[in-house]
Protein backbone atom coordinates (compact mmCIF):
# COMPACT_ATOMS: atom_id res chain seq x y z
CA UNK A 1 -72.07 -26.33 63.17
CA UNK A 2 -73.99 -27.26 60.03
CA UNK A 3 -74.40 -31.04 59.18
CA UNK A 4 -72.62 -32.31 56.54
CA UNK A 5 -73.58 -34.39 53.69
CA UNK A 6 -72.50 -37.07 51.83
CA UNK A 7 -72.57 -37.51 48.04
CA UNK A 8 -72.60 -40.69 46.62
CA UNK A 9 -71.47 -39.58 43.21
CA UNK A 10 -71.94 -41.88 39.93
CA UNK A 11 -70.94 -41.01 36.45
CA UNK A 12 -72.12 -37.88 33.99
CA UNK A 13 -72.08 -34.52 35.30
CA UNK A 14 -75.04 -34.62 37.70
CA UNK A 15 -73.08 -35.06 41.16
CA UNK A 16 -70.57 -32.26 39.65
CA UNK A 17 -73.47 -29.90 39.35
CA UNK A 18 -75.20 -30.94 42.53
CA UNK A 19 -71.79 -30.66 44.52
CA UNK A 20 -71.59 -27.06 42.83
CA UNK A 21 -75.00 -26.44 43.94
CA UNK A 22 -74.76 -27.71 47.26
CA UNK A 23 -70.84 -25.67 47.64
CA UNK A 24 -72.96 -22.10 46.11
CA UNK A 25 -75.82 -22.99 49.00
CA UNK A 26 -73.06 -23.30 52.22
CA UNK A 27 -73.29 -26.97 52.52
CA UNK A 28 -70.16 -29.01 53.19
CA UNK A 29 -70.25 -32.27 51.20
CA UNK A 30 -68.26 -35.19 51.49
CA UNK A 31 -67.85 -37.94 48.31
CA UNK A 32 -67.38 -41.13 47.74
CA UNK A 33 -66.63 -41.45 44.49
CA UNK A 34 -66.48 -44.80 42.19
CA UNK A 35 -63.23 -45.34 40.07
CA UNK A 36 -64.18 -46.02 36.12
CA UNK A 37 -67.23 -43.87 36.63
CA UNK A 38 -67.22 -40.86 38.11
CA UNK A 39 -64.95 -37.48 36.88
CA UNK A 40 -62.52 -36.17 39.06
CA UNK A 41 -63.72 -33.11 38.52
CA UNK A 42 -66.04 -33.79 41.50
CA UNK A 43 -62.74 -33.07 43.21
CA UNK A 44 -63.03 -29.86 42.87
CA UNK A 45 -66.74 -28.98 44.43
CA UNK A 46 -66.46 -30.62 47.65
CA UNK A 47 -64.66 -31.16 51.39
CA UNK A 48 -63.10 -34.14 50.13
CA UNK A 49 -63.52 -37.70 47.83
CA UNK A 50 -62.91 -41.03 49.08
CA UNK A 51 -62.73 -42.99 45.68
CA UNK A 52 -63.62 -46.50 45.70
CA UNK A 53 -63.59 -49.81 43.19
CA UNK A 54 -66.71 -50.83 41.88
CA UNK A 55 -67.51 -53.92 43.93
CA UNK A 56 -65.84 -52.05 47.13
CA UNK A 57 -69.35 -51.99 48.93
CA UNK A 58 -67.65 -52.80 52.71
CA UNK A 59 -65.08 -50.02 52.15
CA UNK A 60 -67.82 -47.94 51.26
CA UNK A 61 -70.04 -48.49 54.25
CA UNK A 62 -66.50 -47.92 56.28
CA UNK A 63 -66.20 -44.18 54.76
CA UNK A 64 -69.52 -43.59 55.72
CA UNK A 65 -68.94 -44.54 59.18
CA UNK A 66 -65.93 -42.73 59.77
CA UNK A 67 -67.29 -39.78 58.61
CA UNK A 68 -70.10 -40.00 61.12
CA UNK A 69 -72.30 -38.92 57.86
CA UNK A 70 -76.11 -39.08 58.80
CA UNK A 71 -77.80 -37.49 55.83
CA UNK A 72 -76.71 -38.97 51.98
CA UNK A 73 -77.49 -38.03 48.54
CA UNK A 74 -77.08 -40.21 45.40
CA UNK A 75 -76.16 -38.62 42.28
CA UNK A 76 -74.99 -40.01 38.78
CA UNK A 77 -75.66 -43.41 37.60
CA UNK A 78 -73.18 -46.40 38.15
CA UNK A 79 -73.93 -48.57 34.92
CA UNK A 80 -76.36 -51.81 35.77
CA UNK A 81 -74.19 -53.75 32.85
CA UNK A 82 -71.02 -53.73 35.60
CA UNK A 83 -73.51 -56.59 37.74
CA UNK A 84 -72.59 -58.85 35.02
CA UNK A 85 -68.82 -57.66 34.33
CA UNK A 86 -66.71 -60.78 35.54
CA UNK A 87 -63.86 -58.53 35.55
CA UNK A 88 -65.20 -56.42 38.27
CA UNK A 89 -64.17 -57.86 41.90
CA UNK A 90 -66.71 -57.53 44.21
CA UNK A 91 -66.06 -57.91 48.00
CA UNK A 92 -68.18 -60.37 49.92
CA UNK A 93 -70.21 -57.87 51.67
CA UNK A 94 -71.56 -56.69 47.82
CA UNK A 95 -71.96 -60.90 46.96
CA UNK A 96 -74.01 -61.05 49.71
CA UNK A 97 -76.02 -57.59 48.99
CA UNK A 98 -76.69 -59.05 45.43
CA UNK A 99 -77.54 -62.24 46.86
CA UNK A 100 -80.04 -60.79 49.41
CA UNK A 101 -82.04 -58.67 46.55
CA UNK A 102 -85.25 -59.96 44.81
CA UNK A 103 -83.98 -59.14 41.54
CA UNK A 104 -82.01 -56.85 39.68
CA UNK A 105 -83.92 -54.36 38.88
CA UNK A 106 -82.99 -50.37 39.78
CA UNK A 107 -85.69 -50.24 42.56
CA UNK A 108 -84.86 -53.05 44.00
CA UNK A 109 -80.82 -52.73 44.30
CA UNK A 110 -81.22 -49.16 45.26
CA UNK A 111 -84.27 -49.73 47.76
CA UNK A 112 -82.71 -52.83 49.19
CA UNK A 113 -79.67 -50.22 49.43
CA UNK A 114 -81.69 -47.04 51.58
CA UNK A 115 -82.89 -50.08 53.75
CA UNK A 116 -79.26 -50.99 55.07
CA UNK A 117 -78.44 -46.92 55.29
CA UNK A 118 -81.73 -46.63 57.40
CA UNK A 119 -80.90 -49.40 59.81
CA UNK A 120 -77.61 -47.60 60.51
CA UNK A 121 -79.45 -44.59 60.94
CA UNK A 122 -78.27 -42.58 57.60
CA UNK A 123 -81.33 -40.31 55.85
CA UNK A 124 -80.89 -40.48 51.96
CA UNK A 125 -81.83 -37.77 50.77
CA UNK A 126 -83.89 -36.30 47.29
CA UNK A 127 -81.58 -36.60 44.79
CA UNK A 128 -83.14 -33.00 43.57
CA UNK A 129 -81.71 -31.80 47.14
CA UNK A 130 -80.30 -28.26 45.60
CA UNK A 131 -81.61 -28.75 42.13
CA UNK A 132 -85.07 -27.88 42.08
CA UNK A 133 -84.55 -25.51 39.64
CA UNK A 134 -83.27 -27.88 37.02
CA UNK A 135 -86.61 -29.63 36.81
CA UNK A 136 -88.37 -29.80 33.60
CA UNK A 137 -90.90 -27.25 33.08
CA UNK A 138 -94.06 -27.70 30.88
CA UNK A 139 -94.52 -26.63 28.13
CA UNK A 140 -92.52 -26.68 24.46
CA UNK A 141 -88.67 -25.78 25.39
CA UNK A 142 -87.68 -24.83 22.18
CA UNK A 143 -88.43 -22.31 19.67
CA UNK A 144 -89.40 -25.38 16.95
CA UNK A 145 -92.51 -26.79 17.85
CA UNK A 146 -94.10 -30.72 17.29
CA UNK A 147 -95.97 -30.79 14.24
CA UNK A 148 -99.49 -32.42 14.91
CA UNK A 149 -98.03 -36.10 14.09
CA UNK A 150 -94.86 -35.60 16.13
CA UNK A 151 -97.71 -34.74 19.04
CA UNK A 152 -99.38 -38.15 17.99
CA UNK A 153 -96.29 -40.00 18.62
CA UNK A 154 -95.45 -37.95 22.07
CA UNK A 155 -98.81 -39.14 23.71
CA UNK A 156 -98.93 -42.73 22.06
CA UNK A 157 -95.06 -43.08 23.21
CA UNK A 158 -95.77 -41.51 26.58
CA UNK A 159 -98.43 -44.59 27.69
CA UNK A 160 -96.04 -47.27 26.57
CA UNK A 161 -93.07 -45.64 28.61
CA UNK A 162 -95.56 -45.20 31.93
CA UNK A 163 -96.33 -48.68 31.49
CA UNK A 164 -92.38 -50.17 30.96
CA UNK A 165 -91.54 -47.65 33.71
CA UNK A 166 -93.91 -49.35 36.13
CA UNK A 167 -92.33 -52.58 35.34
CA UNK A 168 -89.28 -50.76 36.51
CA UNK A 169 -87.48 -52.02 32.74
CA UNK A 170 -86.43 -48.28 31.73
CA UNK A 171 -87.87 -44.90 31.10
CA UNK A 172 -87.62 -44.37 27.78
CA UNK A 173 -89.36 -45.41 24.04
CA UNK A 174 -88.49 -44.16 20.43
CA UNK A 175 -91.15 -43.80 18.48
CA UNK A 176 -92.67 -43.46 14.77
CA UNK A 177 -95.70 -43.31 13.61
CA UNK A 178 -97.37 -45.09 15.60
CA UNK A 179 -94.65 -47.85 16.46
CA UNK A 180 -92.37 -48.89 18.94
CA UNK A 181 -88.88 -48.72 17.16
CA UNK A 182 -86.43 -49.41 20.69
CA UNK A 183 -87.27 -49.56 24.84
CA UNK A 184 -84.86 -48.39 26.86
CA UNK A 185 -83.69 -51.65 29.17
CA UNK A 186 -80.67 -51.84 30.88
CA UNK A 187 -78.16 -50.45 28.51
CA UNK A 188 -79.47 -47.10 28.99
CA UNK A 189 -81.26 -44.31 27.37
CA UNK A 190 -78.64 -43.39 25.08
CA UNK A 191 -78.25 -46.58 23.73
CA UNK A 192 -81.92 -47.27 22.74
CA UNK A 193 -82.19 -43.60 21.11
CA UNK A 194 -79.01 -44.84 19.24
CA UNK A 195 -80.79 -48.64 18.28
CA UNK A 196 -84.28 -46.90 17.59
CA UNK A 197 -82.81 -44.42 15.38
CA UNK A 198 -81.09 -46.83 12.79
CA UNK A 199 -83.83 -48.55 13.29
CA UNK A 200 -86.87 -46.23 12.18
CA UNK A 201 -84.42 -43.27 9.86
CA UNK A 202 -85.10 -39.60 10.66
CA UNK A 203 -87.77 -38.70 12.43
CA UNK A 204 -88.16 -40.61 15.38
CA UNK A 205 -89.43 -39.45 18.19
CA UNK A 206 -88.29 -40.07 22.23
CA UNK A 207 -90.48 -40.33 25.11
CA UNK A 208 -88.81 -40.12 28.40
CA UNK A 209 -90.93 -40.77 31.81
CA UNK A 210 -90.73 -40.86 35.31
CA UNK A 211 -91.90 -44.49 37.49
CA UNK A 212 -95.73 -44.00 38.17
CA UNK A 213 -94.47 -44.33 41.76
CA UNK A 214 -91.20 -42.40 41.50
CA UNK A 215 -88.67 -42.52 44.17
CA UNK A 216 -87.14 -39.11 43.77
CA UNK A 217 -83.85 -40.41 46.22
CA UNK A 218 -82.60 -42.82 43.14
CA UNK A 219 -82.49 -43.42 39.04
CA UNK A 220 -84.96 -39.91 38.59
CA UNK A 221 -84.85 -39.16 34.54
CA UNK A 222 -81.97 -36.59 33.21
CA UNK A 223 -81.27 -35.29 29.95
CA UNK A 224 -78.23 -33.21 29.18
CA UNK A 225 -76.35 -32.24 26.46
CA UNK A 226 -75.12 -35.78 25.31
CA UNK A 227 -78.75 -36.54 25.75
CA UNK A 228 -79.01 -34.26 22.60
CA UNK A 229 -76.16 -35.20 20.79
CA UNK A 230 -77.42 -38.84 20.62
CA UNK A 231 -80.49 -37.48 19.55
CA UNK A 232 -78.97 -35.47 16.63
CA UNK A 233 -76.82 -38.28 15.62
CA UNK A 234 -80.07 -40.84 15.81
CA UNK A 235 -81.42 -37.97 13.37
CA UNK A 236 -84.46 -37.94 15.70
CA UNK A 237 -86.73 -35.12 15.30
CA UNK A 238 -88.27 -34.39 18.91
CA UNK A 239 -88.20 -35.48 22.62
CA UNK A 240 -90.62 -35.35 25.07
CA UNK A 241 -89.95 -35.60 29.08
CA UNK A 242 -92.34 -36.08 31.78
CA UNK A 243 -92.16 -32.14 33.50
CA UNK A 244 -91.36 -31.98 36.92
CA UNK A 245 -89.67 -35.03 37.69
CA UNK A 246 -86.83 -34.99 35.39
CA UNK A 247 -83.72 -33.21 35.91
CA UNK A 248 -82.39 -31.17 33.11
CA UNK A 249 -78.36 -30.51 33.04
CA UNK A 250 -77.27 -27.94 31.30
CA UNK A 251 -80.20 -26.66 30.30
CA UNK A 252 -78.88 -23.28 27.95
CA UNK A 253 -76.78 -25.46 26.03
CA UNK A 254 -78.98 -28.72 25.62
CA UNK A 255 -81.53 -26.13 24.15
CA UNK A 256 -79.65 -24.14 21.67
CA UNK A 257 -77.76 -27.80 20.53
CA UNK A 258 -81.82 -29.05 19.56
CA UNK A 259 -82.46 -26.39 18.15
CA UNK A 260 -79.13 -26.07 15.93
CA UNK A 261 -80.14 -29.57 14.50
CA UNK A 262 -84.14 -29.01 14.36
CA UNK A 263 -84.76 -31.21 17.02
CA UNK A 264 -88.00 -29.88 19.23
CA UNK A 265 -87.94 -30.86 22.98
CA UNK A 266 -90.79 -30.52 25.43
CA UNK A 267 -92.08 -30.94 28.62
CA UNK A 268 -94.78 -33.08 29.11
């Protein structure tokens, strides 16, 4: 009888495809879904959903447990800001958790995080379990290609981002000429293309990175369609992603959407 895995499944469409994925490849997935984030169309790609409040983090170990579930993936982010959200009532298991971590930063609540599943003897997985071929490839993506001072920009922006991504801040720059119009903190990479745009006018460009020490089980780079759309709106003109450790959803569509509004992406 084959194993079965569990999803923990955040917001965005990644844990849809990667349930669809996993469903098209035999395995039998169990979620646990978070209320407020994650679409219940995740529903419909696996055995079943156990959905969950945000600061549920006892009930959450609980499913776990009763499922007997030894192997875990993470997919889809659950957004950092809700740490902060006074509305959100968190149990006293997740006070403690947040209590127990050296800081807030994504390594360090999601590390702290495998830890506890280790000690009780759950694997968590690659998030790129079933998804290898949605990695970035190398290379230009698009028919429109960087002109040779959108390429300046790419590899200025690209040791900026290695350096805030070591820092473990974000992932992500927007770039012009030369300077540093937004860095992606904890309001996400949509957000800063959206503050470095109105920032810098057309023709910014985005530089999205991996960690220099990536853990590929949590908070691995994606870019999607919406990815693009805030890119079109930000009237940015390229976007460059590190290749081979960033996931790329929907990658037919995110592609012909650049290119509809001359917007060059490549893999780096």
């Amino acid at each position: 009888m084959k194993e079965r895995i569990g999803l923990i499944a955040g917001n965005g469409q990644f844990p849809i495809l990667l349930a669809k994925s996993a469903q098209a490849q035999g395995e039998e997935i169990v979620a646990v879904a978070v209320r407020q984030e994650t679409s219940p169309e995740i529903e419909d790609y696996v055995e079943r959903v156990y959905w969950i409040g945000l600061g549920e983090l006892n009930k959450f170990f609980q499913i776990l447990g009763q499922e007997k579930l030894k192997k875990v993936v993470m997919a889809g982010q659950i957004k950092p800001v809700h740490i902060f959200d006074k509305n959100v009532a968190q149990d006293q298991r997740l006070k403690n958790f947040l209590q127990r971590v050296k800081d807030k930063r994504a390594d360090s609540l999601l590390g702290t995080l495998a830890k506890i599943l280790a000690r009780r003897g759950i694997r968590l997985l690659d998030s790129t379990t079933f998804l290898k071929s949605y990695l970035i490839r190398r290379g230009v993506l698009t028919k429109l290609e960087p002109s040779a001072l959108q390429w300046q920009d790419i590899n200025f922006g690209r040791g900026i981002a290695k350096r805030i991504a070591a820092l473990d801040i974000g992932q992500t720059v927007v770039v012009k000429d030369k300077a540093i119009l937004a860095i992606e903190a904890i309001e996400g990479t949509d957000e800063a293309i959206t503050r470095g745009g109105a920032l810098g006018g057309p023709g910014a460009v985005v530089v999205k990175v991996s960690k220099p020490r990536q853990d590929m089980r949590f908070d691995i780079p994606i870019v999607g369609p919406k990815t693009i759309d805030c890119l079109a709106c930000a009237s940015c003109a390229a976007m460059a992603i590190e290749a081979g450790k960033a996931l790329f959803l929907e990658p037919d569509l995110s592609i012909r959407t650049a290119e509809a509004n001359n917007i060059c992406l490549v893999g780096i």
